[in-house]
Protein backbone atom coordinates (compact mmCIF):
# COMPACT_ATOMS: atom_id res chain seq x y z
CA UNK A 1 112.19 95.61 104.57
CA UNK A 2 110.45 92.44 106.19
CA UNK A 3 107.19 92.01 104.06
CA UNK A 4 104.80 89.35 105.15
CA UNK A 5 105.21 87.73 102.16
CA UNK A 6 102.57 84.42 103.17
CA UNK A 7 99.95 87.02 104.00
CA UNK A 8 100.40 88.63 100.45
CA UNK A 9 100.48 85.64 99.01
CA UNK A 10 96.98 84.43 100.41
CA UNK A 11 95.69 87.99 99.68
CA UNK A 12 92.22 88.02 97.36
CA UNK A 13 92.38 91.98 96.71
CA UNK A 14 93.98 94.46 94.48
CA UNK A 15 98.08 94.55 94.62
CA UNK A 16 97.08 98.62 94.10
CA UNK A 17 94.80 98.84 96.67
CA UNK A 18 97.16 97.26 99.26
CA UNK A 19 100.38 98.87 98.19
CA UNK A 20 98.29 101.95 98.46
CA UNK A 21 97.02 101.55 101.70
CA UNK A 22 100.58 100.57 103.28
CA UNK A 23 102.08 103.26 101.92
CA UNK A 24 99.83 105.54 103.46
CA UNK A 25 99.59 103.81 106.91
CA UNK A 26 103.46 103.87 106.62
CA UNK A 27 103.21 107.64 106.50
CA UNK A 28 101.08 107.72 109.13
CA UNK A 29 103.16 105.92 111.16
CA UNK A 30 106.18 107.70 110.47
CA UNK A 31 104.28 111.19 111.51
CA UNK A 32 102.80 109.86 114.72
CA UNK A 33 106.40 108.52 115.75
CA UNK A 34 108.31 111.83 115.05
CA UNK A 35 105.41 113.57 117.41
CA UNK A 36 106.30 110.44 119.87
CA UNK A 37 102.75 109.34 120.11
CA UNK A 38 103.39 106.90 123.11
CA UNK A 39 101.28 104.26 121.63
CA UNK A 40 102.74 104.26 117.99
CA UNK A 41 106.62 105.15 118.74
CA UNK A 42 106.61 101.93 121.28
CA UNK A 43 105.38 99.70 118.03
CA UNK A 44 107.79 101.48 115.73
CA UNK A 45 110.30 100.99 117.77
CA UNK A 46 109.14 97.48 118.38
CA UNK A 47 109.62 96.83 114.81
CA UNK A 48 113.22 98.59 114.40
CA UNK A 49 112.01 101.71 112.67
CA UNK A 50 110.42 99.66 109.71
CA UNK A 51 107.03 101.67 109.21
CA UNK A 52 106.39 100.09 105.86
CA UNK A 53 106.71 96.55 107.02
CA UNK A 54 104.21 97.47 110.06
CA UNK A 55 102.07 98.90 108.07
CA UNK A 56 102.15 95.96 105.76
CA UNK A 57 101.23 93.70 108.84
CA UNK A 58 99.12 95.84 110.48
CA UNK A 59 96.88 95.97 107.02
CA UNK A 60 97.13 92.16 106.45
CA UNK A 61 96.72 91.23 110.23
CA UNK A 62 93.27 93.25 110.15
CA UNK A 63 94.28 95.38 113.08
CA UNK A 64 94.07 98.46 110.38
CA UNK A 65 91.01 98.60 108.31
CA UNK A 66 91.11 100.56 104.43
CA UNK A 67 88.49 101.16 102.00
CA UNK A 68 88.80 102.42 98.80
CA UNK A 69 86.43 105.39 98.04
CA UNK A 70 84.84 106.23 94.94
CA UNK A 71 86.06 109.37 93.13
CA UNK A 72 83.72 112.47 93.77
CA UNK A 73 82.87 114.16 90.45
């Protein structure tokens, strides 16, 4: 896996937080590509099947947004 490793490094937020949020763009990803989403399989494919590493940039590039929610009690 190709991780933007000078975006991480510059990154001000929780490791948690972003390993979180990649991991569950990544699985987005992955789902959207196996319905072939036009949109989303071209990028995949773009990136050689590497959801995790889009993800990554996608997150780090701003192009995805995340917030972390408070727990509902």
């Amino acid at each position: 896996m190709i991780f933007p490793l000078e975006e991480l490094a510059k990154f001000k937020g929780g490791m948690y937080a972003i390993t979180v949020a990649a991991s569950r763009r990544a699985y987005q990803l992955a789902k959207l590509a196996m319905i072939q989403d036009p949109a989303v399989s071209e990028l995949v494919e773009d990136n050689d099947g590497k959801v995790v590493s889009l993800a990554a940039r996608q997150l780090f590039s701003g192009d995805v947004k995340y917030a972390i929610e408070a727990p509902s009690h």
